[in-house]
PDB file of N, CA and C in Angstrom:
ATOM      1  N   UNK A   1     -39.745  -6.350  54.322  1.00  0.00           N
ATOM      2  CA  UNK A   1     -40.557  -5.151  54.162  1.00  0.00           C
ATOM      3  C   UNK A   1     -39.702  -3.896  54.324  1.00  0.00           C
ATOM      4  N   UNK A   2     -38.895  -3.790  55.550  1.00  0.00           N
ATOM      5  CA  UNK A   2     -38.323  -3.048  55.915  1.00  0.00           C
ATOM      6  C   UNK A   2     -36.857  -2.457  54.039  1.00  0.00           C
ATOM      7  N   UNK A   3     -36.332  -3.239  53.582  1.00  0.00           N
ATOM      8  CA  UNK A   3     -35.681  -3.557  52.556  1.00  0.00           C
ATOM      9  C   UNK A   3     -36.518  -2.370  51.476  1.00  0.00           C
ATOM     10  N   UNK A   4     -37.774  -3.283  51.350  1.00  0.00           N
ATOM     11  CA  UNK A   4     -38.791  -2.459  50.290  1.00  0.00           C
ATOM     12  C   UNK A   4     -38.452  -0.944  50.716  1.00  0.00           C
ATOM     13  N   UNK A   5     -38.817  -0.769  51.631  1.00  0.00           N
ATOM     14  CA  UNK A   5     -38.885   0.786  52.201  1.00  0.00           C
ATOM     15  C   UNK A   5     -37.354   1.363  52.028  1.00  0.00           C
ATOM     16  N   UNK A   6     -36.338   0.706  52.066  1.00  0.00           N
ATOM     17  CA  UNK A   6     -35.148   1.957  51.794  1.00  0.00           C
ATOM     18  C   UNK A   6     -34.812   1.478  50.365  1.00  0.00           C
ATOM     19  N   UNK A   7     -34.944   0.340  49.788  1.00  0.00           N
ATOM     20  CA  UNK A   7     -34.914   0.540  48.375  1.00  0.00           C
ATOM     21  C   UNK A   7     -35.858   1.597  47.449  1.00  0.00           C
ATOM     22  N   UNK A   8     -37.020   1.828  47.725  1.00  0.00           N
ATOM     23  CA  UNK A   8     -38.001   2.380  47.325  1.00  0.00           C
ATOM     24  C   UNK A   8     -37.434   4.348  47.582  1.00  0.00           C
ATOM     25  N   UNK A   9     -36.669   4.589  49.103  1.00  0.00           N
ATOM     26  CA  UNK A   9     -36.178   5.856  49.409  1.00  0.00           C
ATOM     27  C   UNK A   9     -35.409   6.181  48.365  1.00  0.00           C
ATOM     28  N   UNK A  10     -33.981   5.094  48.324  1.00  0.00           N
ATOM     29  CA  UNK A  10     -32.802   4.904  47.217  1.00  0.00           C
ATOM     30  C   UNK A  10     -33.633   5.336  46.002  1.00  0.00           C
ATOM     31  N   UNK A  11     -34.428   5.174  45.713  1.00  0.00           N
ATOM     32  CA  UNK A  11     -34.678   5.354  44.293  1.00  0.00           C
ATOM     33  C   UNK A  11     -35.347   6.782  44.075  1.00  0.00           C
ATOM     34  N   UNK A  12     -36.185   6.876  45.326  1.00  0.00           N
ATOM     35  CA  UNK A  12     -36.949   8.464  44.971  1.00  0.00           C
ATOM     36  C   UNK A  12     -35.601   9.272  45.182  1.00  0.00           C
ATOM     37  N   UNK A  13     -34.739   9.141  46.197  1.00  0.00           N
ATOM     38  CA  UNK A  13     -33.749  10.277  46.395  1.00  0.00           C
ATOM     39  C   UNK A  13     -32.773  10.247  44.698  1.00  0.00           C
ATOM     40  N   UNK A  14     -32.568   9.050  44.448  1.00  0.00           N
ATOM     41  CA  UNK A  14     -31.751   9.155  43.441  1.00  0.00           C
ATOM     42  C   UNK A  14     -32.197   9.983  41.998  1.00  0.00           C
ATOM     43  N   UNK A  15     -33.602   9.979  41.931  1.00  0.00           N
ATOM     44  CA  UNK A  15     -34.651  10.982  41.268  1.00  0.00           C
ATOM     45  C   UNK A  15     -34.805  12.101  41.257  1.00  0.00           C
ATOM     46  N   UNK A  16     -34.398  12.238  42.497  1.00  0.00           N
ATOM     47  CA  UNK A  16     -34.217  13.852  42.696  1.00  0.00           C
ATOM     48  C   UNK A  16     -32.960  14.203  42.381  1.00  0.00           C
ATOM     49  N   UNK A  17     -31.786  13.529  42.798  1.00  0.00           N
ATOM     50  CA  UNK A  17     -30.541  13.633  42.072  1.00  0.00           C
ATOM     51  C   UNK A  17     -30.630  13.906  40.590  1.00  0.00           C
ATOM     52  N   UNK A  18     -31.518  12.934  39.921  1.00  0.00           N
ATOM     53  CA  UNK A  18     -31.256  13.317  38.309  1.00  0.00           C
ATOM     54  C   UNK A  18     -31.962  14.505  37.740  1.00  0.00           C
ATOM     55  N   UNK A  19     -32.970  14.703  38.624  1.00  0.00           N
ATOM     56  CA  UNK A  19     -33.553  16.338  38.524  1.00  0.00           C
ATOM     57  C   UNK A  19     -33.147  17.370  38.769  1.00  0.00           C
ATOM     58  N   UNK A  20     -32.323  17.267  39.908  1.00  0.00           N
ATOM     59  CA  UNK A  20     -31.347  18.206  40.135  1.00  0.00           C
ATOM     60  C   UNK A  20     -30.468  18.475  39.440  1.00  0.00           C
ATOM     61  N   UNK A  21     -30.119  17.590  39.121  1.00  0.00           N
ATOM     62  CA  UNK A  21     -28.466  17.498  37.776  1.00  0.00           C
ATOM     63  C   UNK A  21     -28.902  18.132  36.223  1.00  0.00           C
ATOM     64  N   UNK A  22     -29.953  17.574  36.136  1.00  0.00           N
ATOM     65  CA  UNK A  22     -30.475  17.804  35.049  1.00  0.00           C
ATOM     66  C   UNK A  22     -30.751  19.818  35.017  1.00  0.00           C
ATOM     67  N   UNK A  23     -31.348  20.384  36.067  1.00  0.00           N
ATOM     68  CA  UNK A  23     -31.498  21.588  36.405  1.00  0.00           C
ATOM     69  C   UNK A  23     -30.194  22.506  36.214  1.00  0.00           C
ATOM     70  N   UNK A  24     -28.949  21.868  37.161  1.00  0.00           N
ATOM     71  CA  UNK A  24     -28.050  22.524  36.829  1.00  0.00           C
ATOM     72  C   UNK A  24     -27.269  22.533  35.066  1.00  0.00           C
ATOM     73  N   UNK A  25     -27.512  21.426  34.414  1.00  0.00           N
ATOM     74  CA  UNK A  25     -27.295  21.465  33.321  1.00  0.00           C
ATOM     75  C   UNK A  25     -27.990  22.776  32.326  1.00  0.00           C
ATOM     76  N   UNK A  26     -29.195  22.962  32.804  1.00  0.00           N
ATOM     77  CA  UNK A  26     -29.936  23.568  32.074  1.00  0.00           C
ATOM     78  C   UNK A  26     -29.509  25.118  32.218  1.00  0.00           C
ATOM     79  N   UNK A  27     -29.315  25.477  33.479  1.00  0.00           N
ATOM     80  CA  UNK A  27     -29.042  26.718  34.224  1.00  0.00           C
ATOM     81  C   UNK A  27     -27.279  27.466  33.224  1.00  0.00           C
ATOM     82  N   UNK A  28     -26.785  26.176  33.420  1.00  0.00           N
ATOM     83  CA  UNK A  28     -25.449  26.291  32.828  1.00  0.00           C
ATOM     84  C   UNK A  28     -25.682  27.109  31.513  1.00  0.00           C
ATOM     85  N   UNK A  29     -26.458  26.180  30.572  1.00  0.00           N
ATOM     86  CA  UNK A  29     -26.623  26.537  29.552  1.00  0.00           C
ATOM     87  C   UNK A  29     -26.573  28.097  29.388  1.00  0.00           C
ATOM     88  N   UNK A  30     -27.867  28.143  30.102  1.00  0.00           N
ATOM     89  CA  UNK A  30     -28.615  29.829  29.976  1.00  0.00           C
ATOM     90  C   UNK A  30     -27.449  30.924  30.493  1.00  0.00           C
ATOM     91  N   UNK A  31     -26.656  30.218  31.443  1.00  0.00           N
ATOM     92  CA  UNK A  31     -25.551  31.315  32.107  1.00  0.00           C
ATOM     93  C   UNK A  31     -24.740  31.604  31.030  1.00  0.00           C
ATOM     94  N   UNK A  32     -24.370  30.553  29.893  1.00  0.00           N
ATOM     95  CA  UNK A  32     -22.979  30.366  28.906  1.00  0.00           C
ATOM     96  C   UNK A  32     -24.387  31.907  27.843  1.00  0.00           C
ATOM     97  N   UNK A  33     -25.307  31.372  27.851  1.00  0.00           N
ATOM     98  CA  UNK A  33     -25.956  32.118  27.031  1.00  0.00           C
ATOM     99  C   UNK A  33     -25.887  33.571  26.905  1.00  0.00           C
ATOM    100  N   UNK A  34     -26.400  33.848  28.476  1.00  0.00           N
ATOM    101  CA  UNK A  34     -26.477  35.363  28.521  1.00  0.00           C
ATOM    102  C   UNK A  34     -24.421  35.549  28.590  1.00  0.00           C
ATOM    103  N   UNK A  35     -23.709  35.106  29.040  1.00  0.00           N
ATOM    104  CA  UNK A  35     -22.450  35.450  28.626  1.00  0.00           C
ATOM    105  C   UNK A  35     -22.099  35.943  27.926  1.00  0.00           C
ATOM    106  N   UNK A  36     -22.673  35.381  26.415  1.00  0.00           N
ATOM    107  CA  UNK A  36     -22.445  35.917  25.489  1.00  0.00           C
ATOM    108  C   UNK A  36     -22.924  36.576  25.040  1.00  0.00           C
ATOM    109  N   UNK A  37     -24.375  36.887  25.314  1.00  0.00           N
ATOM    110  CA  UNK A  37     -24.922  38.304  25.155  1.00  0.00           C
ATOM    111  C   UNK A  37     -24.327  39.659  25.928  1.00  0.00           C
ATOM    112  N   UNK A  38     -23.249  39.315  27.054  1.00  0.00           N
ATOM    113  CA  UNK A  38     -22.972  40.664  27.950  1.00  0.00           C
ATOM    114  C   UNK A  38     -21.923  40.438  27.106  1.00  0.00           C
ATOM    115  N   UNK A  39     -20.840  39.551  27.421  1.00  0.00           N
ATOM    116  CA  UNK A  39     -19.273  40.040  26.746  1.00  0.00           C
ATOM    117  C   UNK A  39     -18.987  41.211  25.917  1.00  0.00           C
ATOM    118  N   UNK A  40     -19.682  40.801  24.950  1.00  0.00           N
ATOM    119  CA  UNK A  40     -19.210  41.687  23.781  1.00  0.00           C
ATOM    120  C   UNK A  40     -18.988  42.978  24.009  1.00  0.00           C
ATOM    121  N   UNK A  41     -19.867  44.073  25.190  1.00  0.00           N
ATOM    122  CA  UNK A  41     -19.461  45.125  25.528  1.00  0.00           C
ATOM    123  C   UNK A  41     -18.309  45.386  25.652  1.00  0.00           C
ATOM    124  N   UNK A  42     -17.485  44.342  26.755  1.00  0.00           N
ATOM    125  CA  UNK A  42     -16.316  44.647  27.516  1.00  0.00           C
ATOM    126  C   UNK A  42     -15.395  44.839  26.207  1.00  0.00           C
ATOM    127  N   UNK A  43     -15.442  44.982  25.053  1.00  0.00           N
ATOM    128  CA  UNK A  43     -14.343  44.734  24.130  1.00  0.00           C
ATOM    129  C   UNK A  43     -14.293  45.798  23.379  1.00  0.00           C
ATOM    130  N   UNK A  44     -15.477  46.306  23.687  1.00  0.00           N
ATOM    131  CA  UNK A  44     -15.165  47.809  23.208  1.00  0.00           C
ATOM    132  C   UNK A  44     -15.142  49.014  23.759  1.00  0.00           C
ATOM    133  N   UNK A  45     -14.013  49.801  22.882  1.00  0.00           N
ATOM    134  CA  UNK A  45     -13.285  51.364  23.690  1.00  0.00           C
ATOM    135  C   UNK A  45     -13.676  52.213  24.126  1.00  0.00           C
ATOM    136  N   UNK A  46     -13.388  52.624  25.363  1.00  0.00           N
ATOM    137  CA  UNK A  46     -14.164  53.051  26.014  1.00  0.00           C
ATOM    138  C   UNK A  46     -14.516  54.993  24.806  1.00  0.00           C
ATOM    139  N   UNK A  47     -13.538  55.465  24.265  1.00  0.00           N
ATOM    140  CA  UNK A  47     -14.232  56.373  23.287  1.00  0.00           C
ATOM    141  C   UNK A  47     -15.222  55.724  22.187  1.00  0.00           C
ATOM    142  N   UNK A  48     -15.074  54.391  22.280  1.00  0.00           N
ATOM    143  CA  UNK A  48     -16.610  54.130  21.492  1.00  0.00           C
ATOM    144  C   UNK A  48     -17.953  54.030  22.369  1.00  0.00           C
ATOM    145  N   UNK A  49     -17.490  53.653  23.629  1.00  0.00           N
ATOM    146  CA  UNK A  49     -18.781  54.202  24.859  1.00  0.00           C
ATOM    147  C   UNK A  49     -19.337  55.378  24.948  1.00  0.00           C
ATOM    148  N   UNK A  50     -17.816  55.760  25.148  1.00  0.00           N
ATOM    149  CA  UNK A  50     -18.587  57.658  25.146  1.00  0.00           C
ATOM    150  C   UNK A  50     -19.518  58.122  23.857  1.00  0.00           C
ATOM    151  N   UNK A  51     -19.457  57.936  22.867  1.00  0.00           N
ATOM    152  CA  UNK A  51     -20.256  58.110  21.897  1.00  0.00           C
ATOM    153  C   UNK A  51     -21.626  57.598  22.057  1.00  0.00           C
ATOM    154  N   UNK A  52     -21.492  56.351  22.151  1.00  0.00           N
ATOM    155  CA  UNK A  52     -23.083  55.941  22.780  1.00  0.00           C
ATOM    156  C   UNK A  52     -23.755  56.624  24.102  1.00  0.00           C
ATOM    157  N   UNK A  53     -22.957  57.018  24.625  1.00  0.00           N
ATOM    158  CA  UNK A  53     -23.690  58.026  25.704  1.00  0.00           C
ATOM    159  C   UNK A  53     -23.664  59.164  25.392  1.00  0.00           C
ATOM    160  N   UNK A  54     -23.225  60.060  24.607  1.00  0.00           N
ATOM    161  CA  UNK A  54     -23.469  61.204  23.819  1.00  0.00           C
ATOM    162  C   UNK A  54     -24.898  61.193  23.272  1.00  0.00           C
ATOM    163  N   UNK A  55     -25.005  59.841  22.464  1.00  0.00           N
ATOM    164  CA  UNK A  55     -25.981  60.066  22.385  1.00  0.00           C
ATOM    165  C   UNK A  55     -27.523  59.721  22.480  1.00  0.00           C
ATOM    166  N   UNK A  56     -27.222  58.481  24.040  1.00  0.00           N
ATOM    167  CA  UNK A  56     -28.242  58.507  24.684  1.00  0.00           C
ATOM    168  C   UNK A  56     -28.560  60.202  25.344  1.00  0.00           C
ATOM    169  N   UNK A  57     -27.301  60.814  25.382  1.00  0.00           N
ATOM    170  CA  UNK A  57     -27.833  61.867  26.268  1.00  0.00           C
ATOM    171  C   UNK A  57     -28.933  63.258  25.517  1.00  0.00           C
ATOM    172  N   UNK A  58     -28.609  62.647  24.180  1.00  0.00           N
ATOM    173  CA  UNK A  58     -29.538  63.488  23.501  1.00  0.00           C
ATOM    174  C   UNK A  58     -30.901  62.929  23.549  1.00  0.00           C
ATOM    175  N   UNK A  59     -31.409  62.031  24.067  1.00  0.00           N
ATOM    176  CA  UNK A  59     -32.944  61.318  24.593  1.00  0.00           C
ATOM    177  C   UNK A  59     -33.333  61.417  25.805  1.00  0.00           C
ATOM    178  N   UNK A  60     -32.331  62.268  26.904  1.00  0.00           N
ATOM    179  CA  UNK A  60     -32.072  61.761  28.529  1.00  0.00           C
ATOM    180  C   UNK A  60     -32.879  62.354  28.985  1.00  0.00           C
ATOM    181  N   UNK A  61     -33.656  61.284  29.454  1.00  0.00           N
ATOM    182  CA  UNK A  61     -34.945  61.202  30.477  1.00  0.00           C
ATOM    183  C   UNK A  61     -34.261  60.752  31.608  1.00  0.00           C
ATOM    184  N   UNK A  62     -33.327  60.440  31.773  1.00  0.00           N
ATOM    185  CA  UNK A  62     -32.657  60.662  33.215  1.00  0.00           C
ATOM    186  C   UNK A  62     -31.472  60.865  33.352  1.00  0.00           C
ATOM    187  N   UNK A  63     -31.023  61.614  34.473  1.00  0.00           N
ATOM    188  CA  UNK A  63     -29.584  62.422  34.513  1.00  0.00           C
ATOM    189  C   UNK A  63     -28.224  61.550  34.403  1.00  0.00           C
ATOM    190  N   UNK A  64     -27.474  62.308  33.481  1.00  0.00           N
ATOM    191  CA  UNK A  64     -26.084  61.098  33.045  1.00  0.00           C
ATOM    192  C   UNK A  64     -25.656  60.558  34.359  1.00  0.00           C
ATOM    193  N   UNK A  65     -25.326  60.772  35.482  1.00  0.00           N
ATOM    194  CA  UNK A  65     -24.863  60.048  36.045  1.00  0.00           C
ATOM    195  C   UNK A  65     -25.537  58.661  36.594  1.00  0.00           C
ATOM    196  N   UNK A  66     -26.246  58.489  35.566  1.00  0.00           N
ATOM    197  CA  UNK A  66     -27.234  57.068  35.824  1.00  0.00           C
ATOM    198  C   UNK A  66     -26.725  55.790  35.522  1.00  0.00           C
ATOM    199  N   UNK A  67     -25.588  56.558  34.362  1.00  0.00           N
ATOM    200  CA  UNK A  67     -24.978  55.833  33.429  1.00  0.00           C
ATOM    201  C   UNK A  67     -24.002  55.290  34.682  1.00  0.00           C
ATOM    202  N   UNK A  68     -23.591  55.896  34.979  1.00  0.00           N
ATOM    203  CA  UNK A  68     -22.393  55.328  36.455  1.00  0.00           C
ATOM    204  C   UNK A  68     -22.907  54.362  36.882  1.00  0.00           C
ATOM    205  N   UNK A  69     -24.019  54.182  37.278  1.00  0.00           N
ATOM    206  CA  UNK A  69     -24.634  53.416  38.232  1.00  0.00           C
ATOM    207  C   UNK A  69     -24.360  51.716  37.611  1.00  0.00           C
ATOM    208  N   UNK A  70     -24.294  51.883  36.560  1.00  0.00           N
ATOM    209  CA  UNK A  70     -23.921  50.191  35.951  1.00  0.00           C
ATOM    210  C   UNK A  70     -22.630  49.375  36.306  1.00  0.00           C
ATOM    211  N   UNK A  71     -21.838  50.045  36.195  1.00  0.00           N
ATOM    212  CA  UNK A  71     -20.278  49.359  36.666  1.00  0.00           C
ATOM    213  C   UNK A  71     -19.075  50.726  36.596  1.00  0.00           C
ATOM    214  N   UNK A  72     -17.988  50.266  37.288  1.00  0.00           N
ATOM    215  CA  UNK A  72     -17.100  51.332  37.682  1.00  0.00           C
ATOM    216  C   UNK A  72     -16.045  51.678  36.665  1.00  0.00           C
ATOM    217  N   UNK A  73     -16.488  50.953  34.958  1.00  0.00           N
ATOM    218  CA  UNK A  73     -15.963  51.241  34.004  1.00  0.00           C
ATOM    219  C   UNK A  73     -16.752  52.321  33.424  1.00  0.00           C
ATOM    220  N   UNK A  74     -18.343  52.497  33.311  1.00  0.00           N
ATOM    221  CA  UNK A  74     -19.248  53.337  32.910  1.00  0.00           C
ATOM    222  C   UNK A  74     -19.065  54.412  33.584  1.00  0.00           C
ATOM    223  N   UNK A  75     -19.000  54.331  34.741  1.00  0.00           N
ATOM    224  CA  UNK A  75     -18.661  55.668  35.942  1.00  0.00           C
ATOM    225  C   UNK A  75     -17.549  56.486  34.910  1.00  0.00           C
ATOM    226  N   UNK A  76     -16.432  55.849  34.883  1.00  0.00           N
ATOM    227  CA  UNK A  76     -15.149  56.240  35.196  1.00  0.00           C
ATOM    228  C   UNK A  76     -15.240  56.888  33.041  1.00  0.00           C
ATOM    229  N   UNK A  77     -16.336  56.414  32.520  1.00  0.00           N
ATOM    230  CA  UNK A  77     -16.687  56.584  30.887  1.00  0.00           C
ATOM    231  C   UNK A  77     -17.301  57.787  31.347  1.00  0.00           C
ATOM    232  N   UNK A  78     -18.617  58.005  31.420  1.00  0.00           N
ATOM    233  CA  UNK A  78     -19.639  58.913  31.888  1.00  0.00           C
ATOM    234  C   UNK A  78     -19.145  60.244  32.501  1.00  0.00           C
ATOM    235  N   UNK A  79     -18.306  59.904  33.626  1.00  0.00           N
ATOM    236  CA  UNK A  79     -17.146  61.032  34.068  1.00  0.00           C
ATOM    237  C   UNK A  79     -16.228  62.005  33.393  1.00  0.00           C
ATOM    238  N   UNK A  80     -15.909  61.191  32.474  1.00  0.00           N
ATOM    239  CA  UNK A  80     -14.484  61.537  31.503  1.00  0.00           C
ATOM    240  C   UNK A  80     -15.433  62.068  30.102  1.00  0.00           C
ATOM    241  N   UNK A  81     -17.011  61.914  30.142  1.00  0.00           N
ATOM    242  CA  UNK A  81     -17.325  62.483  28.733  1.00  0.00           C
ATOM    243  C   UNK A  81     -17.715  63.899  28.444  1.00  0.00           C
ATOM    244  N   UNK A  82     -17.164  65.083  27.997  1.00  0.00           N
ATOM    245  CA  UNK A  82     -17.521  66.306  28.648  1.00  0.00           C
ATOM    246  C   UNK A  82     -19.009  66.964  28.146  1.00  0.00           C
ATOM    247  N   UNK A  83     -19.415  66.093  26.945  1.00  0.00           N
ATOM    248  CA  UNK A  83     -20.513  66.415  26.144  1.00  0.00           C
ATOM    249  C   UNK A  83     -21.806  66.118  27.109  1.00  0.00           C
ATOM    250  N   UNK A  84     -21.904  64.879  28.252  1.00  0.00           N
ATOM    251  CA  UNK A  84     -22.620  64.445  28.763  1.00  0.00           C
ATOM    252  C   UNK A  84     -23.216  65.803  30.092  1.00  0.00           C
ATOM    253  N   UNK A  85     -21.922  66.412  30.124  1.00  0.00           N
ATOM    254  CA  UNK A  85     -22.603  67.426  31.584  1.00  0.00           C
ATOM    255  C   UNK A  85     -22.555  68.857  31.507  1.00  0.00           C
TER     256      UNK A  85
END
């Protein structure tokens, strides 16, 4: 009886193992996914940034230095654009 009972554990735990595994597989995916939806920024110059914030700033409902607030490449873009301030 005793047997039944940790074979029966062995098997639910090992279930959860393949659910788990299976989860991180899935997660992976979505991470490789959005990857490639962010990358592509990083590849372009930062005077092609400044332009796009030129002319978000012609819509700006909130003050350029908002733009900073994203990463310390945007800061250091946003800073250096003189049209923005």
């Amino acid at each position: 009886m005793e047997k039944k009972l940790v074979e029966d554990e062995i098997l639910r735990v090992q279930l959860v193992v393949d659910n788990l595994l299976s989860q991180l597989e899935t997660k992976k995916v979505k991470i490789l996914t959005l990857k490639g939806m962010v990358s592509p920024i990083k590849h372009l110059p930062n005077e092609l940034i400044s332009v796009i914030f030129e002319e978000y700033a012609v819509s700006l409902l909130d003050p350029p230095w908002i733009l900073g607030h994203i990463c310390s490449r945007w800061r250091r873009v946003a800073l250096t654009t003189p049209k923005l301030w």
